[in-house]
C-alpha atoms as a PDB file:
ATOM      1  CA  UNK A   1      77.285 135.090 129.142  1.00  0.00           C
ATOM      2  CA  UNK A   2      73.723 135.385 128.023  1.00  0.00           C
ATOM      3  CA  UNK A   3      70.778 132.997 127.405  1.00  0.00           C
ATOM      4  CA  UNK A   4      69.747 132.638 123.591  1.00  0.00           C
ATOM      5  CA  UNK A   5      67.369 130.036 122.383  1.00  0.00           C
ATOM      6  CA  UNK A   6      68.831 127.859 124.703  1.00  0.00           C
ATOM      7  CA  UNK A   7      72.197 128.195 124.025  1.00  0.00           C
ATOM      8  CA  UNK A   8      74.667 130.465 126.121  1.00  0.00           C
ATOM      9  CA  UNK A   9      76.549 133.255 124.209  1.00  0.00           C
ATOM     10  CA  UNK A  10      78.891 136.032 124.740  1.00  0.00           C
ATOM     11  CA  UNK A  11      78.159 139.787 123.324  1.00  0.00           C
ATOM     12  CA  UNK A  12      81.825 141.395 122.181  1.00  0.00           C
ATOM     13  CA  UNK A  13      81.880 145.092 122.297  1.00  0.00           C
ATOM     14  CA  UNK A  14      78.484 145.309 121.987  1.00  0.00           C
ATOM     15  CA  UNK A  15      78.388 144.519 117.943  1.00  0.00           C
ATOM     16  CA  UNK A  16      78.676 140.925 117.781  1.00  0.00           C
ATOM     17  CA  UNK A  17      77.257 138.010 119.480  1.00  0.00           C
ATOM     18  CA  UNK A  18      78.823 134.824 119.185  1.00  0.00           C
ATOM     19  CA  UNK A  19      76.448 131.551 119.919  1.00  0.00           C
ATOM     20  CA  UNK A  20      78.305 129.229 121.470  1.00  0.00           C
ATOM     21  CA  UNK A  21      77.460 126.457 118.990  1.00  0.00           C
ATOM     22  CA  UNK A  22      79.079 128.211 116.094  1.00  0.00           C
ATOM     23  CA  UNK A  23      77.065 130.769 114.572  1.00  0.00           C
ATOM     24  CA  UNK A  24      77.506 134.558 114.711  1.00  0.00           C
ATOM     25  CA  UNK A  25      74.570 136.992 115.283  1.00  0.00           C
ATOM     26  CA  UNK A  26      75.890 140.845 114.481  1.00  0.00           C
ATOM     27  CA  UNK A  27      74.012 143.434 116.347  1.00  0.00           C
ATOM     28  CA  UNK A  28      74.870 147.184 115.636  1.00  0.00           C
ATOM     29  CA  UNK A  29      73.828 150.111 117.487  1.00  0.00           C
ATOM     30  CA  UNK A  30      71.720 152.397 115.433  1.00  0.00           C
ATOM     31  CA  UNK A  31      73.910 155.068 115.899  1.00  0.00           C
ATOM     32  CA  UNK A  32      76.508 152.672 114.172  1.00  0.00           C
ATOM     33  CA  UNK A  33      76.723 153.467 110.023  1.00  0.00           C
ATOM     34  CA  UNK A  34      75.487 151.059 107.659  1.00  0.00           C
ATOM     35  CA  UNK A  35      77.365 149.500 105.325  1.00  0.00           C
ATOM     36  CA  UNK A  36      76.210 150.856 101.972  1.00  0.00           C
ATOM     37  CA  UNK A  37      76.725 154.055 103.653  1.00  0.00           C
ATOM     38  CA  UNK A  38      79.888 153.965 104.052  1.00  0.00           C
ATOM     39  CA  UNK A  39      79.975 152.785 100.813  1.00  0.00           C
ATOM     40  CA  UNK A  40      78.046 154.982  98.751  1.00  0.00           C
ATOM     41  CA  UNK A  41      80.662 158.077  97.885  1.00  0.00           C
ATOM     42  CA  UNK A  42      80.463 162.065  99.804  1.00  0.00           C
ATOM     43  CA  UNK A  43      78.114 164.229  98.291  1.00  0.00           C
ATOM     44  CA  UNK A  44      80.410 167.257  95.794  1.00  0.00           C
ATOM     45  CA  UNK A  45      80.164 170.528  97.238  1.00  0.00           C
ATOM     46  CA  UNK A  46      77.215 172.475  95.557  1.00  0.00           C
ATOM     47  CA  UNK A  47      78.848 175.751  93.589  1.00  0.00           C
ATOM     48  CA  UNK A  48      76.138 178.394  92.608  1.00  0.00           C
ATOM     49  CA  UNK A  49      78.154 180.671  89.820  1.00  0.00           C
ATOM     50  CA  UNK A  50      76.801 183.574  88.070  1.00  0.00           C
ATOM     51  CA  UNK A  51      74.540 183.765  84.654  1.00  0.00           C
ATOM     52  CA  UNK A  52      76.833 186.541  83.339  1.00  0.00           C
ATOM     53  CA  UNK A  53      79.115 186.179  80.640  1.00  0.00           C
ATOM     54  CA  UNK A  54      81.841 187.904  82.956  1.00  0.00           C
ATOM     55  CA  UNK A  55      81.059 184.333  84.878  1.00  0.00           C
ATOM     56  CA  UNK A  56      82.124 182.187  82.025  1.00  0.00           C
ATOM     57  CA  UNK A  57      86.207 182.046  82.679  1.00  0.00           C
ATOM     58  CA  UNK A  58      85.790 181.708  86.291  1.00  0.00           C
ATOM     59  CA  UNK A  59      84.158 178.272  85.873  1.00  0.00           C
ATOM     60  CA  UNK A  60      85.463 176.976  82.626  1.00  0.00           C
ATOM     61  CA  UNK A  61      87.980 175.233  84.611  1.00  0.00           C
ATOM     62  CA  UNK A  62      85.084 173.595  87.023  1.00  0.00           C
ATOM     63  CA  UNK A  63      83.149 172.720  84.037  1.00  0.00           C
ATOM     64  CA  UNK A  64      86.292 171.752  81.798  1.00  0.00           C
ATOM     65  CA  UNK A  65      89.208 171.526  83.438  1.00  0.00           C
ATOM     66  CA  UNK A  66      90.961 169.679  86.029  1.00  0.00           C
ATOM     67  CA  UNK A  67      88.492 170.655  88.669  1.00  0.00           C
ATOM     68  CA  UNK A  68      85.273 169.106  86.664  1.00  0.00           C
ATOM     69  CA  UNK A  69      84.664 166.298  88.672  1.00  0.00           C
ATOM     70  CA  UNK A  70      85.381 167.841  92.211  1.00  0.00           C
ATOM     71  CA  UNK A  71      82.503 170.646  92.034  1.00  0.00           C
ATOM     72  CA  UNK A  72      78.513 170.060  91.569  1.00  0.00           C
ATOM     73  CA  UNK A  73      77.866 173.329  89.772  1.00  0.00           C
ATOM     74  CA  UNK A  74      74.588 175.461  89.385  1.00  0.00           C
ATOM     75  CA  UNK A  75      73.789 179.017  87.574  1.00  0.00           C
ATOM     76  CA  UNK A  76      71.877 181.936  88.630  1.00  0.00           C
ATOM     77  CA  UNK A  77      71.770 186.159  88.872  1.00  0.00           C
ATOM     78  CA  UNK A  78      74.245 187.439  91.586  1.00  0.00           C
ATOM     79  CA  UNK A  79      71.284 188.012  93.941  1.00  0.00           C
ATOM     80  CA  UNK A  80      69.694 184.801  93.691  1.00  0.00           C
ATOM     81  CA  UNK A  81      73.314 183.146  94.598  1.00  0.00           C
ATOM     82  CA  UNK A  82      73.808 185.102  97.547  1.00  0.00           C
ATOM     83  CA  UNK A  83      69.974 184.284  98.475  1.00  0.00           C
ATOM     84  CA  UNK A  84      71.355 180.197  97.802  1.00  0.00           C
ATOM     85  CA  UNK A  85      73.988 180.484 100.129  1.00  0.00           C
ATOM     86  CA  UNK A  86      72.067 181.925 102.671  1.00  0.00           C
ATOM     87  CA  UNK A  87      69.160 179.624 103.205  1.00  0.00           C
ATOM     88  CA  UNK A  88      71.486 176.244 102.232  1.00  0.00           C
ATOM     89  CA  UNK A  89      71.033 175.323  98.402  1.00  0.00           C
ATOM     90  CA  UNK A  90      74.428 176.267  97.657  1.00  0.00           C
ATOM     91  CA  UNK A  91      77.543 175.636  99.605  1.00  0.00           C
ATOM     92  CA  UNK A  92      79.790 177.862  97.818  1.00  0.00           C
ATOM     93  CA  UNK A  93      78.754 180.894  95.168  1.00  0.00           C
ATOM     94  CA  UNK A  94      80.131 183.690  93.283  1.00  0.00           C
ATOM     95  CA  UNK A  95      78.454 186.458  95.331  1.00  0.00           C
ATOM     96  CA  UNK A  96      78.194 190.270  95.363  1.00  0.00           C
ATOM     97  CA  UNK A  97      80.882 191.976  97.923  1.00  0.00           C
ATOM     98  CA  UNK A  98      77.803 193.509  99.711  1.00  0.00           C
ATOM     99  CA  UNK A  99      76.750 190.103 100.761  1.00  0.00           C
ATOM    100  CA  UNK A 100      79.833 188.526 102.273  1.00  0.00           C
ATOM    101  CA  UNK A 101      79.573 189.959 105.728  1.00  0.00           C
ATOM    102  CA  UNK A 102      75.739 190.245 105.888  1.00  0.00           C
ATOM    103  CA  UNK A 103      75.598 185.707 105.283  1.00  0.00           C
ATOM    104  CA  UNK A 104      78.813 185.885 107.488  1.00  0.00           C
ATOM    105  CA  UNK A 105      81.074 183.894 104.511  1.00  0.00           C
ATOM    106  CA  UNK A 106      84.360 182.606 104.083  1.00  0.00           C
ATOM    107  CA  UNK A 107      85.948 184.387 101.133  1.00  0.00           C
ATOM    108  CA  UNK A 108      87.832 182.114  99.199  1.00  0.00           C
ATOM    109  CA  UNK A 109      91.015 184.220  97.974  1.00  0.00           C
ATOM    110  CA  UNK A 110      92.744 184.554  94.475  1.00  0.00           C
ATOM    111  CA  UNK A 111      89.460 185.351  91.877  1.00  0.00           C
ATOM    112  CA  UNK A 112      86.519 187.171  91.073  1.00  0.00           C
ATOM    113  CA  UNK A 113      85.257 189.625  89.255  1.00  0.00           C
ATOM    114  CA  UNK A 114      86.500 193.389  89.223  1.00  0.00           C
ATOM    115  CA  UNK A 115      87.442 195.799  86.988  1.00  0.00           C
ATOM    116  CA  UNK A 116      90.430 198.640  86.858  1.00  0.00           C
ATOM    117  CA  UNK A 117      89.001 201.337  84.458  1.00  0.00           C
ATOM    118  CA  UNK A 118      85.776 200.727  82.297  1.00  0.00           C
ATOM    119  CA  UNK A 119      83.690 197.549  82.437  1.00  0.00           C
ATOM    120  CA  UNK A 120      81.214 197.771  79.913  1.00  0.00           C
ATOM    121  CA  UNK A 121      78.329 195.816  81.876  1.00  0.00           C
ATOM    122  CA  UNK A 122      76.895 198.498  84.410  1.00  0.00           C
ATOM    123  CA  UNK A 123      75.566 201.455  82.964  1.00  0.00           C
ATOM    124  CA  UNK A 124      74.172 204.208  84.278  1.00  0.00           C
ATOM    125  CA  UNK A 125      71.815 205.623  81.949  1.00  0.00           C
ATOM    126  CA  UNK A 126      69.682 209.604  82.204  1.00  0.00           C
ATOM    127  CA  UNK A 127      67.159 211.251  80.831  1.00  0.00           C
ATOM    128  CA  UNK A 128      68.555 214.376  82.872  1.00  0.00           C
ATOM    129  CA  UNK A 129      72.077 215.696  84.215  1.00  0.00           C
ATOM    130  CA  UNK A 130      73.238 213.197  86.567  1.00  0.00           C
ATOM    131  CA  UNK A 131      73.095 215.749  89.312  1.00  0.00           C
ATOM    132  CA  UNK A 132      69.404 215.948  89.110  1.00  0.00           C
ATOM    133  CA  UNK A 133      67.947 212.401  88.642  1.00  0.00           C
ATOM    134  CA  UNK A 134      65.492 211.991  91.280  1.00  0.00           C
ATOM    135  CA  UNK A 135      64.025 208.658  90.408  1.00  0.00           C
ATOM    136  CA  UNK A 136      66.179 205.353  89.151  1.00  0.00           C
ATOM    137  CA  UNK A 137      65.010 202.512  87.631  1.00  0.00           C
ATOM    138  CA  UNK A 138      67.450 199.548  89.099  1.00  0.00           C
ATOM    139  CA  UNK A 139      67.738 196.122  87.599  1.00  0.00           C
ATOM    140  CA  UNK A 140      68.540 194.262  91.265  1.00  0.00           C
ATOM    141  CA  UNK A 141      70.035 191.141  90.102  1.00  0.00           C
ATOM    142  CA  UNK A 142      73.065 192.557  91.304  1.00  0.00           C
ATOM    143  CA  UNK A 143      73.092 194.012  94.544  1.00  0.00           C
ATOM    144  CA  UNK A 144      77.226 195.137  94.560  1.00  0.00           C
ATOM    145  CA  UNK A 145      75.932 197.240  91.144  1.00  0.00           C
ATOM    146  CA  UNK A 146      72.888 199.329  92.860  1.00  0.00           C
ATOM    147  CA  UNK A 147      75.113 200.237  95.827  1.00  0.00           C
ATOM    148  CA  UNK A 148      77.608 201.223  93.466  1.00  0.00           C
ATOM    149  CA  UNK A 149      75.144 203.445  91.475  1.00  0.00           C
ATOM    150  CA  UNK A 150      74.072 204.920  94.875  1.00  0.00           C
ATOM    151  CA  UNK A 151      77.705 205.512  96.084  1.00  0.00           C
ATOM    152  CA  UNK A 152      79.123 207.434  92.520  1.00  0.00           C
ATOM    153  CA  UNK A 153      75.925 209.691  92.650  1.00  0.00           C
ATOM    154  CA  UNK A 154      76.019 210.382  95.865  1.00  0.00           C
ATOM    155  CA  UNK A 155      79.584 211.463  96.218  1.00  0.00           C
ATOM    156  CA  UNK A 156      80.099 212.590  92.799  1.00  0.00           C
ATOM    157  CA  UNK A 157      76.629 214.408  91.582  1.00  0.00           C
ATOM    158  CA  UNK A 158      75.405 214.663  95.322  1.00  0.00           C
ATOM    159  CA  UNK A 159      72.267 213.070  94.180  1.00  0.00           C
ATOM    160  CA  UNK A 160      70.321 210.365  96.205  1.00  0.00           C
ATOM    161  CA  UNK A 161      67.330 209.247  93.570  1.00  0.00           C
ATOM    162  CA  UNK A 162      64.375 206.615  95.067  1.00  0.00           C
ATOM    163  CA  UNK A 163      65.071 203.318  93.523  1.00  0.00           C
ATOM    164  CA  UNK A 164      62.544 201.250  91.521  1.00  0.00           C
ATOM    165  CA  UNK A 165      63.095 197.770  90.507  1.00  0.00           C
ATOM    166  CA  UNK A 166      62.523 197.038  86.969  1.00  0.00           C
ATOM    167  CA  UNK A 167      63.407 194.080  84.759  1.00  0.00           C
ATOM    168  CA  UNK A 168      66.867 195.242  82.703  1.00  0.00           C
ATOM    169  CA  UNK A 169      64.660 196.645  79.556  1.00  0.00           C
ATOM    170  CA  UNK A 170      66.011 199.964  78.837  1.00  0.00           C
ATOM    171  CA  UNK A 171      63.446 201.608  76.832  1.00  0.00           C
ATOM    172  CA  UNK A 172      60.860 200.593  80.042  1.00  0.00           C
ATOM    173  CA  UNK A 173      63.272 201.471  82.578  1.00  0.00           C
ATOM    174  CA  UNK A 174      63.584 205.101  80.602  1.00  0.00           C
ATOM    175  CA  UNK A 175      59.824 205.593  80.757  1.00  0.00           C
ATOM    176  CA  UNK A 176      59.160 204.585  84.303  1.00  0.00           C
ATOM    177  CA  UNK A 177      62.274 206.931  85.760  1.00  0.00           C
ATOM    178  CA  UNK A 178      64.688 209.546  85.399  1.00  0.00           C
ATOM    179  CA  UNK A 179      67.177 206.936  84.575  1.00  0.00           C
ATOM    180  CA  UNK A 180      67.731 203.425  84.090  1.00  0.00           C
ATOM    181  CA  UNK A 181      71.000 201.232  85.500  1.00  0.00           C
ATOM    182  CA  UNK A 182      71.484 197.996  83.640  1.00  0.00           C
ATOM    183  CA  UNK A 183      73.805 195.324  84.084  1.00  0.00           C
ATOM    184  CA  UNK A 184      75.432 192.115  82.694  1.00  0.00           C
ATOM    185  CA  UNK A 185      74.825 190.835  79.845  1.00  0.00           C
ATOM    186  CA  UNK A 186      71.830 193.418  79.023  1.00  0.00           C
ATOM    187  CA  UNK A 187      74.218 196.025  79.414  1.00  0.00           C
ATOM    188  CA  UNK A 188      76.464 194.418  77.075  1.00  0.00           C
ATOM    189  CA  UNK A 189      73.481 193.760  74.209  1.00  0.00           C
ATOM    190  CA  UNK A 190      73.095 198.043  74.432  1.00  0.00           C
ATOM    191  CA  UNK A 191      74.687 199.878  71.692  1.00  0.00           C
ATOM    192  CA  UNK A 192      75.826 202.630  73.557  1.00  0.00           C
ATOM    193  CA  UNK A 193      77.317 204.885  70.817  1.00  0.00           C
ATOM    194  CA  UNK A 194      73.543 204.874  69.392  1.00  0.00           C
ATOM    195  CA  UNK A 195      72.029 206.073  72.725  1.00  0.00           C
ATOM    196  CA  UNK A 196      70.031 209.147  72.922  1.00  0.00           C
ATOM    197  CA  UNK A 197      70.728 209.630  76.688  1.00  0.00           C
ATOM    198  CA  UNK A 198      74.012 210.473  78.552  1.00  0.00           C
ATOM    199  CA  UNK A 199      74.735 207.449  80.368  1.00  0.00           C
ATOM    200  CA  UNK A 200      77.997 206.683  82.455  1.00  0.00           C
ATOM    201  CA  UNK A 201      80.413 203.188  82.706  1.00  0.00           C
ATOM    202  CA  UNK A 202      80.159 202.659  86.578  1.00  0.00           C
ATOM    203  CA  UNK A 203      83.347 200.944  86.443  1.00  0.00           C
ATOM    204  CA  UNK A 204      85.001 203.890  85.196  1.00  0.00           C
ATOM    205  CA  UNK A 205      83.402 206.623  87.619  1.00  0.00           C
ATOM    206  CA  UNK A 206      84.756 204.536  90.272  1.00  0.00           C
ATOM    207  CA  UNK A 207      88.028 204.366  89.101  1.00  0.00           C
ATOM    208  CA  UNK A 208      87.806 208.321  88.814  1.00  0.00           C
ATOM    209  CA  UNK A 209      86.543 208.781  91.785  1.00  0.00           C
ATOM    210  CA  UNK A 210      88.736 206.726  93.908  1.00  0.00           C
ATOM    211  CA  UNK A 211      91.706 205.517  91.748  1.00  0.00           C
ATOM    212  CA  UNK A 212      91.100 202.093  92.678  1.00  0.00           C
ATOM    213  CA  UNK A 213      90.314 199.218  91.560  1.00  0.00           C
ATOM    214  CA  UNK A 214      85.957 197.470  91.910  1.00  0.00           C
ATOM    215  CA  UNK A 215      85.415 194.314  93.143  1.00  0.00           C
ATOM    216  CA  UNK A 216      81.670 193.242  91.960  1.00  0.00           C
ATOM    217  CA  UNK A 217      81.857 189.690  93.530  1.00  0.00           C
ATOM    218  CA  UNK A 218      83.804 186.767  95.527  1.00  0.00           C
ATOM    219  CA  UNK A 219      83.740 183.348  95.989  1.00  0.00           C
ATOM    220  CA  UNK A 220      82.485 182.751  99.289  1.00  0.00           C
ATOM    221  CA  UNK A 221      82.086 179.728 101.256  1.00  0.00           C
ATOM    222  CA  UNK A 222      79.228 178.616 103.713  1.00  0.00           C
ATOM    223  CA  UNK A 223      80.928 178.480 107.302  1.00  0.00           C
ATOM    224  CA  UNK A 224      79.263 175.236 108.001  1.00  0.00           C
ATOM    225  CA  UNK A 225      81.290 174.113 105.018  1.00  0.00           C
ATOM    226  CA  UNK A 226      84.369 172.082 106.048  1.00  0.00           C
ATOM    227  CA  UNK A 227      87.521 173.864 104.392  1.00  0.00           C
ATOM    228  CA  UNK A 228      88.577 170.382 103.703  1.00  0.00           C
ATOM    229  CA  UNK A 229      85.851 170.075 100.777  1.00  0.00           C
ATOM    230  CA  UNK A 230      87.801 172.668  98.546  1.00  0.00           C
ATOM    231  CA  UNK A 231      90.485 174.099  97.845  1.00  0.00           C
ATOM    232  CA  UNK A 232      90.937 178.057  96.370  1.00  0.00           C
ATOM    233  CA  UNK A 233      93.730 176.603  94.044  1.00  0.00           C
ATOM    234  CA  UNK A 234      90.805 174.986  92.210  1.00  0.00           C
ATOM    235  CA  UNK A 235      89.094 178.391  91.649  1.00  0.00           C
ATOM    236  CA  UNK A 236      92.072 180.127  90.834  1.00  0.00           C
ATOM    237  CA  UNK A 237      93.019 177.432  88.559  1.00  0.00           C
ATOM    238  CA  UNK A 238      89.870 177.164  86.926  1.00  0.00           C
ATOM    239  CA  UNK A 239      89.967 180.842  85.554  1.00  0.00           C
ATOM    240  CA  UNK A 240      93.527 180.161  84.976  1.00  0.00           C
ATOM    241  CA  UNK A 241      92.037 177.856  82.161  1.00  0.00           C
ATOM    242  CA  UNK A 242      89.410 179.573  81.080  1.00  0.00           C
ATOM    243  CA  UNK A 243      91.513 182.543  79.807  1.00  0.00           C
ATOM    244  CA  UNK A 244      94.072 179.600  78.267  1.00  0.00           C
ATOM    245  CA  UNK A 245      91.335 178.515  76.656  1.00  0.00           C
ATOM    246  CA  UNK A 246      89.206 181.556  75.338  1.00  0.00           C
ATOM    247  CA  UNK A 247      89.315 180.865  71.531  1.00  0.00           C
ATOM    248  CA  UNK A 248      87.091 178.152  72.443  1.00  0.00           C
ATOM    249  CA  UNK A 249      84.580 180.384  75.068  1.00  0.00           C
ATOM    250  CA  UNK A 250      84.280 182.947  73.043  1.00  0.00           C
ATOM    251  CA  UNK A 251      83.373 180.944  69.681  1.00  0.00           C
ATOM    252  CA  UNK A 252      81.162 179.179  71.840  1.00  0.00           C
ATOM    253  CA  UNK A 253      79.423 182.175  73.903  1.00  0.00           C
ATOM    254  CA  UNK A 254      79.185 184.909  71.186  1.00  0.00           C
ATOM    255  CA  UNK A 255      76.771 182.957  69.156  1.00  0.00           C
ATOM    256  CA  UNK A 256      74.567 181.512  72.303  1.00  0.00           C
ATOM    257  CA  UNK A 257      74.648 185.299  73.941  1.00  0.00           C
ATOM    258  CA  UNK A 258      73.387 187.070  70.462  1.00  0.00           C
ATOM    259  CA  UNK A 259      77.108 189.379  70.975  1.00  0.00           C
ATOM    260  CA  UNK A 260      79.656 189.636  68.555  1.00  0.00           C
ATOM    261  CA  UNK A 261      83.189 187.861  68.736  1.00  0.00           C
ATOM    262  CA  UNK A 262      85.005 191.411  69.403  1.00  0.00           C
ATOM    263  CA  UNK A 263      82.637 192.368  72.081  1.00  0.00           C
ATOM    264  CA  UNK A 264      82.753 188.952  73.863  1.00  0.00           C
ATOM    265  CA  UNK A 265      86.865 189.042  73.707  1.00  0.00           C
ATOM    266  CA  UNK A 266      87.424 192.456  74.011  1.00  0.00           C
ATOM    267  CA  UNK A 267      85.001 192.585  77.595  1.00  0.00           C
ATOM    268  CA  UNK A 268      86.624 189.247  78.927  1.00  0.00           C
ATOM    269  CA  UNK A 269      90.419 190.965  78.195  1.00  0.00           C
ATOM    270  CA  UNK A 270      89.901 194.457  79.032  1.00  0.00           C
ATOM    271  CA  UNK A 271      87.247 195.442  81.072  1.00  0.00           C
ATOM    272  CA  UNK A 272      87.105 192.667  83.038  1.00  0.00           C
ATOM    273  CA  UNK A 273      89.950 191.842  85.777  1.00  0.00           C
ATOM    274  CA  UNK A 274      89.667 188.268  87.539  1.00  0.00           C
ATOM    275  CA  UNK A 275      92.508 187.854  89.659  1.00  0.00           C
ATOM    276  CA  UNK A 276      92.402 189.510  93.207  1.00  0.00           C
ATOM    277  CA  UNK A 277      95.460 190.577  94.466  1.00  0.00           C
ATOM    278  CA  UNK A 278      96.056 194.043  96.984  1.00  0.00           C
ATOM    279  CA  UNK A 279      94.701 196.683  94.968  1.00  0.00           C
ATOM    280  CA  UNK A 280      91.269 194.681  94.704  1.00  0.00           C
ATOM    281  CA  UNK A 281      91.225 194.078  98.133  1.00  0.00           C
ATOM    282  CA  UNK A 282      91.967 197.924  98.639  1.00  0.00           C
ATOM    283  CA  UNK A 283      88.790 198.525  96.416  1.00  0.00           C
ATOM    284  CA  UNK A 284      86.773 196.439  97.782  1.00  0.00           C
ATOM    285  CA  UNK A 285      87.741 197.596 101.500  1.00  0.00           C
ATOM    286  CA  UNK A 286      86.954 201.663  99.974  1.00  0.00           C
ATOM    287  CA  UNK A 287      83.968 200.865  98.437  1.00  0.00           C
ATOM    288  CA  UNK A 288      82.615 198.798 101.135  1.00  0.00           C
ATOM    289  CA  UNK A 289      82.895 201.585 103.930  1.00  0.00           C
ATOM    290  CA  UNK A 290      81.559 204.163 101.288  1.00  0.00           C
ATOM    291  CA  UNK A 291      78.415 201.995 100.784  1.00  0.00           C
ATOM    292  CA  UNK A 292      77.944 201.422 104.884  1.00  0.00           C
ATOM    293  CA  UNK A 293      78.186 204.985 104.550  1.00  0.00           C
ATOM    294  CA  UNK A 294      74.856 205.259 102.862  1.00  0.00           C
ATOM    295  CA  UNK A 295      71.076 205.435 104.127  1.00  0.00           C
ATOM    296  CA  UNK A 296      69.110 201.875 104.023  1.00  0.00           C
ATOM    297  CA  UNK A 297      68.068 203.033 100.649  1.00  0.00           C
ATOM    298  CA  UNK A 298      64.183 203.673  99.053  1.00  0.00           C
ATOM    299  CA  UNK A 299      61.540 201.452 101.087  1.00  0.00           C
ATOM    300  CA  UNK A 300      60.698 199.689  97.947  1.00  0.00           C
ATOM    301  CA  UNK A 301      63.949 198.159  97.541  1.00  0.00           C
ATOM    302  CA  UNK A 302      65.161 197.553 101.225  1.00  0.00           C
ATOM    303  CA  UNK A 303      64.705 193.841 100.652  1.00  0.00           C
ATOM    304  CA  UNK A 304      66.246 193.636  97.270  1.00  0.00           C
ATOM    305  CA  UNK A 305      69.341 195.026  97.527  1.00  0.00           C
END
């Protein structure tokens, strides 16, 4: 019993307080929630996917599908997703293999983006045999793609060049080095039967090389994440859709990317491979301990790839 304005009272549990004469005082500890909090619905997982056209099936579903209203979704260039991940901003992301362990992920199983044979989007690009390129001029956006370039020269043309960073503009990237690699969707806008320069599909070096499968990126999932907030049948079902559906993305992305229809549908159906099943995850495993393999890399780029 307590004194209160003159009139004895009784605290219950330590939220209410009941005046004896009939009215009802409600006290809550601040640790207790508030009301319109508990009203006022969870915040949707944040989902940083790709820029790249080789992005577009993964997250039709997210963005179309089933899945639309379960995901707050984001783009950005492989690198700048990992970089997302790692400092908080995203939650989950399409990220480059070479990442996962480093921001100490949870891969979410089932999709991504590999290839078995030619992929079109990473080219290697020289002035001079392959064998003797001494300096390369590496669009970074994608980390997985510069380790890649550094693992097929190294093992196949024993050549270890100092890498440059340089925005994905060929003719620049051709003046300032030896030889140029360029990725995504710049790859794609090259005409490579046109190009004055021997240049090589990464994708299909690898394949060569190894007879394996490449895995360029994941999803991963921020440890701190609960597992509870998604579920890797929405990613797998959300590409699942997208390639149901790719009359519609590629009428839609040919014209916004500047490509044709037959490029856009032929790159999405046969040089790119989005499900993950054992032989990805044997490529992925072989390229991964090839690319440990390697030295830190040129000074310059250190911190970009």
């Amino acid at each position: 019993m307590h004194k209160g304005l003159g009139r004895p009272s009784v605290v219950i549990a330590g939220l209410q307080k009941v005046d004896c004469a009939g009215i009802l005082y409600v006290h809550f500890p601040r640790s207790f929630p508030c009301y319109t909090d508990l009203l006022r619905p969870k915040p949707l997982p944040r989902v940083c996917a790709v820029s790249y056209l080789n992005t577009v099936p993964l997250v039709w579903g997210l963005l179309h599908g089933e899945q639309r209203d379960r995901y707050d979704v984001s783009f950005a260039i492989p690198s700048e997703c990992a970089d997302r991940l790692a400092d908080g901003r995203a939650d989950i992301g399409i990220v480059p293999v070479v990442e996962v362990a480093r921001l100490g992920l949870n891969v979410i199983p089932g999709a991504g983006i590999a290839c078995n044979g030619p992929v079109r989007s990473i080219l290697l690009v020289s002035k001079v045999p392959f064998g003797e390129i001494r300096t390369l001029a590496a669009d970074t956006s994608s980390r997985t793609s510069v380790q890649l370039a550094r693992v097929i020269l190294a093992h196949r043309f024993d050549a270890e060049p100092l890498l440059i960073p340089h925005p994905p503009r060929l003719a620049e990237m051709m003046s300032a080095a030896d030889a140029a690699l360029i990725i995504g969707d710049a790859a794609l806008a090259v005409d490579i039967a046109s190009l004055p320069w021997r240049w090589l599909d990464l994708g299909d070096e690898w394949k060569r090389m190894t007879g394996l499968p490449m895995v360029f990126a994941v999803w991963g999932a921020r440890r701190e994440l609960p597992e509870a907030a998604y579920s890797a049948a929405d990613f797998v079902d959300s590409v699942r859709f997208g390639m149901s559906d790719l009359d519609t993305i590629v009428a839609a992305e040919h014209v916004r990317r500047g490509m044709t229809a037959e490029l856009v549908r032929e790159y999405l159906t046969r040089n790119v491979v989005f499900p993950l099943g054992d032989n990805e995850q044997m490529g992925m495993r072989r390229f991964l301990t090839l690319a440990s393999e390697l030295s830190a890399g040129a000074p310059a780029l250190k911190a970009a790839i």
